[in-house]
PDB file of N, CA and C in Angstrom:
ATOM      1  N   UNK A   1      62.514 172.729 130.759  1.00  0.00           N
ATOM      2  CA  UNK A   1      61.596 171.599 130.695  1.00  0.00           C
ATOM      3  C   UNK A   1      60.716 171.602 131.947  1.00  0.00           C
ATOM      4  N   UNK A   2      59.577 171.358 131.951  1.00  0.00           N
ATOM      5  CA  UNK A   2      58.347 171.473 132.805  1.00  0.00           C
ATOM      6  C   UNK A   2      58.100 169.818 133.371  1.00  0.00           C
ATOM      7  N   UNK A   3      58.132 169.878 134.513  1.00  0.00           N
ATOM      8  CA  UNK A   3      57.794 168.373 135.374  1.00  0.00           C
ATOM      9  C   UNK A   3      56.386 168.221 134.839  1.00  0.00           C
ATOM     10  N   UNK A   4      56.396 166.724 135.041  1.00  0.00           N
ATOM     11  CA  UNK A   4      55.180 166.190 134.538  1.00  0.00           C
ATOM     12  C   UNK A   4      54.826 165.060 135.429  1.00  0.00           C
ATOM     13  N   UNK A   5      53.218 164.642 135.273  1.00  0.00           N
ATOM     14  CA  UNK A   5      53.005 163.637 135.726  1.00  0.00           C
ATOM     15  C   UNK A   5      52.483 162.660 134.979  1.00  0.00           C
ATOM     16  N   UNK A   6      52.361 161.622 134.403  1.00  0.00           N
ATOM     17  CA  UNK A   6      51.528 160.939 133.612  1.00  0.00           C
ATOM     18  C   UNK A   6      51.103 159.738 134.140  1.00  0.00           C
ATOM     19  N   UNK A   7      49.712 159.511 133.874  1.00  0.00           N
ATOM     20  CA  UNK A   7      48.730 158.870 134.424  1.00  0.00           C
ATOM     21  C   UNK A   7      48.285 157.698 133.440  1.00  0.00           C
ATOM     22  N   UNK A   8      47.900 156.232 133.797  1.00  0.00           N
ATOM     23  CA  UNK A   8      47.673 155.401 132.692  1.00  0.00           C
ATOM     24  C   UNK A   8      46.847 154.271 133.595  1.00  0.00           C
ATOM     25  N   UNK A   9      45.637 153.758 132.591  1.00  0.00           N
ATOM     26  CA  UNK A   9      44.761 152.934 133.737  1.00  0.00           C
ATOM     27  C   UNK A   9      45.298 151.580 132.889  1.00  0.00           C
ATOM     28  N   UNK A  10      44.851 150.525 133.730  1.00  0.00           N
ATOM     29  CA  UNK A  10      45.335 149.161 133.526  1.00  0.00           C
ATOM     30  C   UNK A  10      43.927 148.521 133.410  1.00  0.00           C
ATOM     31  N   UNK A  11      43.715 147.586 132.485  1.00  0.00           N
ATOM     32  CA  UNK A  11      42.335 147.202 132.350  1.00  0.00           C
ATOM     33  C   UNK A  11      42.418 145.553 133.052  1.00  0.00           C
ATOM     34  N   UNK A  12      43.182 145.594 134.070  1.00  0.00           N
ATOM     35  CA  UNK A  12      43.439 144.642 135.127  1.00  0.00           C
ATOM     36  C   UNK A  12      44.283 144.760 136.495  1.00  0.00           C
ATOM     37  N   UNK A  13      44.188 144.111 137.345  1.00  0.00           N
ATOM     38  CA  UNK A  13      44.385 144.546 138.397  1.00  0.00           C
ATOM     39  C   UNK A  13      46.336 143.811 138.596  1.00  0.00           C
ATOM     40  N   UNK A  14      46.914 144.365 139.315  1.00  0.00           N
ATOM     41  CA  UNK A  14      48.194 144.026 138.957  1.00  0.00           C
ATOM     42  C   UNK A  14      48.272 143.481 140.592  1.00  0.00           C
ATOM     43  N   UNK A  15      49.269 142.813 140.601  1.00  0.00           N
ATOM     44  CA  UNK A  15      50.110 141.748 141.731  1.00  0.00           C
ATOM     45  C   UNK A  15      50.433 142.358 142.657  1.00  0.00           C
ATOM     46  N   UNK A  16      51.455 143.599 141.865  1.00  0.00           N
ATOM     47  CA  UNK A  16      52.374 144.036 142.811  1.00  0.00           C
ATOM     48  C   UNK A  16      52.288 145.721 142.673  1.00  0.00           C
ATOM     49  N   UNK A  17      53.151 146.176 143.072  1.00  0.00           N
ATOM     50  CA  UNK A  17      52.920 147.304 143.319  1.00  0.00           C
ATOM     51  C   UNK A  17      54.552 148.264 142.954  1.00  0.00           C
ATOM     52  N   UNK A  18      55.028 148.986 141.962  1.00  0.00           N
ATOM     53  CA  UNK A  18      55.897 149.702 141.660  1.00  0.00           C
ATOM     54  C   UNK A  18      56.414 150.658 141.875  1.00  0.00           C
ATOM     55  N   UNK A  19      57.656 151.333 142.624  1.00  0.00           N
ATOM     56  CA  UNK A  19      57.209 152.708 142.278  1.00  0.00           C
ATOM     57  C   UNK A  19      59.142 153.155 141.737  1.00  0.00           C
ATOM     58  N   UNK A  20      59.615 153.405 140.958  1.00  0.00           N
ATOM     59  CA  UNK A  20      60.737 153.431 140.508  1.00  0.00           C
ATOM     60  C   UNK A  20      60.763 155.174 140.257  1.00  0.00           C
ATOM     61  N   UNK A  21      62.178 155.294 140.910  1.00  0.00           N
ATOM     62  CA  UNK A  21      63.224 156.499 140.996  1.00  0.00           C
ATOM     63  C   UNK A  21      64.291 156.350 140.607  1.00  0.00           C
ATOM     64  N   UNK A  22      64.318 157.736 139.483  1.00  0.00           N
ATOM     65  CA  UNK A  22      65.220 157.512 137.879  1.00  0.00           C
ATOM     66  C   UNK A  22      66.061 156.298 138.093  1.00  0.00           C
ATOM     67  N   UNK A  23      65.490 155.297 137.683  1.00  0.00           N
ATOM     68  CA  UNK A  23      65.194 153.919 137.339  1.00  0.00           C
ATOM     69  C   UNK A  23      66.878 153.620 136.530  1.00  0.00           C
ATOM     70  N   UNK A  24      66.796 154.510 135.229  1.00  0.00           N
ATOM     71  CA  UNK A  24      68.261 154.075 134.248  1.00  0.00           C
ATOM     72  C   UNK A  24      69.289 155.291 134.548  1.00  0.00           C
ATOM     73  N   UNK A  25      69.331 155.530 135.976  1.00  0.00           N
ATOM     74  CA  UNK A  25      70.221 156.278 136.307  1.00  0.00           C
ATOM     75  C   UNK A  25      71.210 155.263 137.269  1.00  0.00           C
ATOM     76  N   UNK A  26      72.411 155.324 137.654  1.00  0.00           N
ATOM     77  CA  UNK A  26      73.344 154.653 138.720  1.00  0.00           C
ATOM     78  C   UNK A  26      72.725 154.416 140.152  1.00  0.00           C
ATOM     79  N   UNK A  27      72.002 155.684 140.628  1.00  0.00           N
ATOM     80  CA  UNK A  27      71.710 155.864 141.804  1.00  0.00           C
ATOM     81  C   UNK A  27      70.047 155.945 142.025  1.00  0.00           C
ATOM     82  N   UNK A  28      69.650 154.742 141.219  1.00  0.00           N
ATOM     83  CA  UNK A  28      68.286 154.780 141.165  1.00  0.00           C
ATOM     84  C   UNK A  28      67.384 153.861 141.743  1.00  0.00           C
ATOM     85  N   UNK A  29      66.522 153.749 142.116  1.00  0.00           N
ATOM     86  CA  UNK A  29      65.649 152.806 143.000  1.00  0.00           C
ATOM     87  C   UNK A  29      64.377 152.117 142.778  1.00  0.00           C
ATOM     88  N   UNK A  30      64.238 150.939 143.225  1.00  0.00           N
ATOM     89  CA  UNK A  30      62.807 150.308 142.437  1.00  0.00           C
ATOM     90  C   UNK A  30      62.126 149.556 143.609  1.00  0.00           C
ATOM     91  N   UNK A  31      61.489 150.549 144.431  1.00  0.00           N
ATOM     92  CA  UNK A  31      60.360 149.986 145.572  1.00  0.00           C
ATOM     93  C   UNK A  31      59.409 149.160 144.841  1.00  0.00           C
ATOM     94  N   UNK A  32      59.116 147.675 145.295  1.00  0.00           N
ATOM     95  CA  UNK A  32      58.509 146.644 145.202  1.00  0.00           C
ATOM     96  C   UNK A  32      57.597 146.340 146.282  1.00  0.00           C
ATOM     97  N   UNK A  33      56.072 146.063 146.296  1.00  0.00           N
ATOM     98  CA  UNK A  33      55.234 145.671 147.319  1.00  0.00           C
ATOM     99  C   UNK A  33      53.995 144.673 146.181  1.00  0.00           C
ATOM    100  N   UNK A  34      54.320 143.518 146.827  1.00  0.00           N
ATOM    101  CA  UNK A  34      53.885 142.066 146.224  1.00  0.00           C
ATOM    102  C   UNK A  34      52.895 141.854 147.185  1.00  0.00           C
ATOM    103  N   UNK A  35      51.104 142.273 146.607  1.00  0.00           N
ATOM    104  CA  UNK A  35      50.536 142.065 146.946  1.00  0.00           C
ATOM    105  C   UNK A  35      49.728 140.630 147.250  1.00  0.00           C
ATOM    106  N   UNK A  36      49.347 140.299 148.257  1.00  0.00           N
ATOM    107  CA  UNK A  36      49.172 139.209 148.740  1.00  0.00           C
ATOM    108  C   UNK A  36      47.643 138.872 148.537  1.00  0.00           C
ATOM    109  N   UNK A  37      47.068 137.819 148.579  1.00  0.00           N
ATOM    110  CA  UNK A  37      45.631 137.284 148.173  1.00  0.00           C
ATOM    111  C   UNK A  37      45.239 137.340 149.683  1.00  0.00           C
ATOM    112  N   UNK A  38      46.240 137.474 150.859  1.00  0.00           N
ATOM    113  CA  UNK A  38      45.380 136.885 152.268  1.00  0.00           C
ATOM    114  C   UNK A  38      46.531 136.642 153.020  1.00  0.00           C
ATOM    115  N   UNK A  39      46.573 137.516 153.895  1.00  0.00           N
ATOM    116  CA  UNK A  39      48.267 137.379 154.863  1.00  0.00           C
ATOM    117  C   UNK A  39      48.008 137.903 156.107  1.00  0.00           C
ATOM    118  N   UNK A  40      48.034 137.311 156.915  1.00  0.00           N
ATOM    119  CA  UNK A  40      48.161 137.958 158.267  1.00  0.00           C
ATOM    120  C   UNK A  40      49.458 138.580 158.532  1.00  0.00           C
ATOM    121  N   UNK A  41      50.255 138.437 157.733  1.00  0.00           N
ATOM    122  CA  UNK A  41      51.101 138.892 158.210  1.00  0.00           C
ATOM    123  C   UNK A  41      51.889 140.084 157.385  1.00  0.00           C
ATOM    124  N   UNK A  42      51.299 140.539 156.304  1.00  0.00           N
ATOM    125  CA  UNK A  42      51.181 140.876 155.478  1.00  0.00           C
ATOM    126  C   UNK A  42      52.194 141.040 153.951  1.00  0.00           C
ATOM    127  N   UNK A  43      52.068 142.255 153.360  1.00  0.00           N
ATOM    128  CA  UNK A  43      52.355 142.105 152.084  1.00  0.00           C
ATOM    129  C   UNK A  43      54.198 141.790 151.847  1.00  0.00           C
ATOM    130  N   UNK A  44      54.660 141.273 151.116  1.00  0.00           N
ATOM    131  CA  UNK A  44      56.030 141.813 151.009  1.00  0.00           C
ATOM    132  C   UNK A  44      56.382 142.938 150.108  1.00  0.00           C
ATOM    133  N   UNK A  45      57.124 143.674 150.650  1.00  0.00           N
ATOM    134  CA  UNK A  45      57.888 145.417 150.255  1.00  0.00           C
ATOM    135  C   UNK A  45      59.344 144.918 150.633  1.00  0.00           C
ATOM    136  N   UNK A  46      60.093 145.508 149.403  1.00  0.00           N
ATOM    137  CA  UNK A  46      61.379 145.422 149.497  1.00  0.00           C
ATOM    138  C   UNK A  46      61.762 146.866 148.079  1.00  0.00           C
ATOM    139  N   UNK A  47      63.220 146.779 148.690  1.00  0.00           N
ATOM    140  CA  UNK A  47      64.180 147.735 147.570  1.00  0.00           C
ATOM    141  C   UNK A  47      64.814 147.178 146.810  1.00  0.00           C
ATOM    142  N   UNK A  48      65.197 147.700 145.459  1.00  0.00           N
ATOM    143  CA  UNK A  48      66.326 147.319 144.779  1.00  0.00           C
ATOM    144  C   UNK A  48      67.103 148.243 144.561  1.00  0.00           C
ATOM    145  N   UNK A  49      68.068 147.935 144.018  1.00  0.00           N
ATOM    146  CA  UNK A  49      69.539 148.836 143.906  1.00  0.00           C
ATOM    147  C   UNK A  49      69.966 147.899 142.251  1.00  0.00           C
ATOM    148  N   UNK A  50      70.685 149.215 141.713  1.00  0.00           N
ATOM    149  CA  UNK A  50      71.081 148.300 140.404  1.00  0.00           C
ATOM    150  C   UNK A  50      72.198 147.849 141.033  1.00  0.00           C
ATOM    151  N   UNK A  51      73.263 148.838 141.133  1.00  0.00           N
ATOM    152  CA  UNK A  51      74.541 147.961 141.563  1.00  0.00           C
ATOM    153  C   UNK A  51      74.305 146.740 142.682  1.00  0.00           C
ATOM    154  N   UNK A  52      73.568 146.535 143.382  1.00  0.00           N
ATOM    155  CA  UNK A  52      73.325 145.523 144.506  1.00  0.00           C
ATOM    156  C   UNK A  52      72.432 144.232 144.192  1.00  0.00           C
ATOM    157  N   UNK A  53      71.611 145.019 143.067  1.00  0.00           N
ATOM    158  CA  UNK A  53      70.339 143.445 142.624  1.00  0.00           C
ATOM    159  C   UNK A  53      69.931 143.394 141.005  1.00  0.00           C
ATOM    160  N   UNK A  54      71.182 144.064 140.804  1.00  0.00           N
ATOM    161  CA  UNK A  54      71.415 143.641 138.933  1.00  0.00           C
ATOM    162  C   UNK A  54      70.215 142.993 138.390  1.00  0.00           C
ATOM    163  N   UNK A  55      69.764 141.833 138.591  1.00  0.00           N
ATOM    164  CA  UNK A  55      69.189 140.609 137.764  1.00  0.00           C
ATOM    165  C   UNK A  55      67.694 141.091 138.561  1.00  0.00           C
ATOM    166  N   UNK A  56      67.443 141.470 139.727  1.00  0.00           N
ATOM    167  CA  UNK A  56      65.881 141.982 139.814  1.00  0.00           C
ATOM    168  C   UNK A  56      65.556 143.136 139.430  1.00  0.00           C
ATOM    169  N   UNK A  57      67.038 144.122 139.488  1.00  0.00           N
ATOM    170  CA  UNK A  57      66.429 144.836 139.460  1.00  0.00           C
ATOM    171  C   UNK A  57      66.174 145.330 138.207  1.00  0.00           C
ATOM    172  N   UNK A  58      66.732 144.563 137.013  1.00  0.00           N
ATOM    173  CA  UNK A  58      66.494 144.796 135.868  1.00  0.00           C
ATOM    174  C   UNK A  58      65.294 143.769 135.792  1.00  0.00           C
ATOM    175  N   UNK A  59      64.798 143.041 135.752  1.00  0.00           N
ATOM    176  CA  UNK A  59      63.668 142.084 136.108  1.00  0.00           C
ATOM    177  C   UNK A  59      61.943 143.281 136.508  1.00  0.00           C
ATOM    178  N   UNK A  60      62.394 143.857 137.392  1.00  0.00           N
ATOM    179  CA  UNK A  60      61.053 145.122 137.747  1.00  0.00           C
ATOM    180  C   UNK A  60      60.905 146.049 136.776  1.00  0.00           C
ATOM    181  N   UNK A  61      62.149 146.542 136.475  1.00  0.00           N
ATOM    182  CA  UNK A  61      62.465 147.669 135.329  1.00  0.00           C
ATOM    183  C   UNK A  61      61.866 147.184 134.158  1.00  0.00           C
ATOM    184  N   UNK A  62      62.051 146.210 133.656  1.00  0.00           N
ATOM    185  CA  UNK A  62      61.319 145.722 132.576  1.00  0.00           C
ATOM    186  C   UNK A  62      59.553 145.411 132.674  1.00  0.00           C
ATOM    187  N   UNK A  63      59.658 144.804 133.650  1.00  0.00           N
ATOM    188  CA  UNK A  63      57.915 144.528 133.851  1.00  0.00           C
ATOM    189  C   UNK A  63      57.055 145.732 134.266  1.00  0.00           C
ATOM    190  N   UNK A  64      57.920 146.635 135.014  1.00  0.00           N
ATOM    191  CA  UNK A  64      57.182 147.968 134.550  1.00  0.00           C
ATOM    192  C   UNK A  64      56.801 148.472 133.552  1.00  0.00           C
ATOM    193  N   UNK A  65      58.128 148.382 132.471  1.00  0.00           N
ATOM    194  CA  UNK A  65      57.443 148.717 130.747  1.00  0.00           C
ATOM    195  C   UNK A  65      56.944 148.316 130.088  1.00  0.00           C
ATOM    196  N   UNK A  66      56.788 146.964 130.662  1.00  0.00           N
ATOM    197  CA  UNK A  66      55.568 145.974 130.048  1.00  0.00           C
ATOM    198  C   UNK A  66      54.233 146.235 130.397  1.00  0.00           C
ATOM    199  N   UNK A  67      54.051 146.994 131.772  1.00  0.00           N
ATOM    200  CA  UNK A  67      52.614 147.381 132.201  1.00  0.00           C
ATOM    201  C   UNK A  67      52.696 148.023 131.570  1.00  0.00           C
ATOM    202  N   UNK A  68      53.100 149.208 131.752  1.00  0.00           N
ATOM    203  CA  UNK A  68      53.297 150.673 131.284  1.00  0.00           C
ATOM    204  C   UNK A  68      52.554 150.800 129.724  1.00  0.00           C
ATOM    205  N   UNK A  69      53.145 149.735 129.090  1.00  0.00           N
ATOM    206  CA  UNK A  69      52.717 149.684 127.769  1.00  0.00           C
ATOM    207  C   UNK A  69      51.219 149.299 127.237  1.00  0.00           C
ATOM    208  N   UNK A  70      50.620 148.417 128.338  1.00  0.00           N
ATOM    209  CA  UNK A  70      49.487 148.321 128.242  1.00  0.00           C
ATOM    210  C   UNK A  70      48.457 149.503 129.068  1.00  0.00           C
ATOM    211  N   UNK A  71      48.741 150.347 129.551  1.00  0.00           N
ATOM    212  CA  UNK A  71      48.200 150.957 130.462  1.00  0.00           C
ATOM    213  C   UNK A  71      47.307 151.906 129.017  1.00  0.00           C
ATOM    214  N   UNK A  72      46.097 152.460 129.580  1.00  0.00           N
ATOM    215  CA  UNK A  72      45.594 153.260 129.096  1.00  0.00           C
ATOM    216  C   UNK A  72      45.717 154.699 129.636  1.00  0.00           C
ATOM    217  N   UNK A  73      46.391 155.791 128.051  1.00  0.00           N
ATOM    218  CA  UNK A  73      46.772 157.132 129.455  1.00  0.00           C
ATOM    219  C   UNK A  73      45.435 158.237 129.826  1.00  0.00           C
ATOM    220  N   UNK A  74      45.658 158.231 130.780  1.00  0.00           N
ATOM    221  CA  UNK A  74      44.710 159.286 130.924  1.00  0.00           C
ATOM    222  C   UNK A  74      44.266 160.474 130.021  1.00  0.00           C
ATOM    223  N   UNK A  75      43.111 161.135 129.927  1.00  0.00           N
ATOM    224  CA  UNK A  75      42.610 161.909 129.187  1.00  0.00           C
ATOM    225  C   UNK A  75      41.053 162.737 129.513  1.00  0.00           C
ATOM    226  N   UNK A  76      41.167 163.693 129.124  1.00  0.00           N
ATOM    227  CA  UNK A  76      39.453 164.540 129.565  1.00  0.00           C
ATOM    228  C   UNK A  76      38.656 163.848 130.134  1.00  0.00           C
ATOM    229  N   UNK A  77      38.279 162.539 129.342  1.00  0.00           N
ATOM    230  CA  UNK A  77      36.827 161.972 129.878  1.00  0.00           C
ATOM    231  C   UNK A  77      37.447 161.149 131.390  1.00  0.00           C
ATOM    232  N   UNK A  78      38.586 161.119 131.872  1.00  0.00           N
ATOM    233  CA  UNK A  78      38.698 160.905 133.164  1.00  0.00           C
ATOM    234  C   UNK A  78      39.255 161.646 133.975  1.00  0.00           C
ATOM    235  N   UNK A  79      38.561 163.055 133.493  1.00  0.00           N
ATOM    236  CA  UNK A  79      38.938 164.104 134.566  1.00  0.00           C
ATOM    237  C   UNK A  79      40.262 164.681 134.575  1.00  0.00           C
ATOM    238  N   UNK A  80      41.238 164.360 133.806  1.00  0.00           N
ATOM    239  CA  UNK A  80      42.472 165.265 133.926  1.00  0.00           C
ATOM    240  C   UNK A  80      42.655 165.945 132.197  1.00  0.00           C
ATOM    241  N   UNK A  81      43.327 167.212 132.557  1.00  0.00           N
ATOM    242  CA  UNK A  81      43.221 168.141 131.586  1.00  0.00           C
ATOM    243  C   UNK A  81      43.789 167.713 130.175  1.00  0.00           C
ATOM    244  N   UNK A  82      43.379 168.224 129.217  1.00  0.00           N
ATOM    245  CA  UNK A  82      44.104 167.182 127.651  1.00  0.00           C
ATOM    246  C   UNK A  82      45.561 167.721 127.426  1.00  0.00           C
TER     247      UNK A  82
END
């Protein structure tokens, strides 16, 4: 099996910021950065852990596939190969 990357645009601008590592695995991780309207002090970034934040971290996991689902995927007319 060949690594992949897949790409998907959002036809709105999102809150926060995702980035999840094998996510429905035991030992998996869900970096969170909750973008702010205006902070001097700035954004909040935090981790989750399943075994440690159960209820968020299934909470991100889901609202990821809820973007995810609306996302538009990339294709030729935006420059990446078909």
């Amino acid at each position: 099996m060949r690594d992949r990357v897949e790409v998907r645009f959002l036809p709105f601008v999102p809150a926060f910021g995702l980035v999840l590592l094998d996510p429905r695995r035991p030992g998996g991780i869900i970096h969170v950065d909750v973008y702010s309207h205006s902070s001097a002090s700035g954004d909040a970034v935090f981790t989750l852990r399943p075994d440690r934040d159960g209820h968020w971290y299934q909470h991100f996991q889901a609202e990821f596939d809820r973007v995810w689902e609306h996302g538009r995927p990339a294709d030729a007319s935006d420059g990446f190969p078909g």
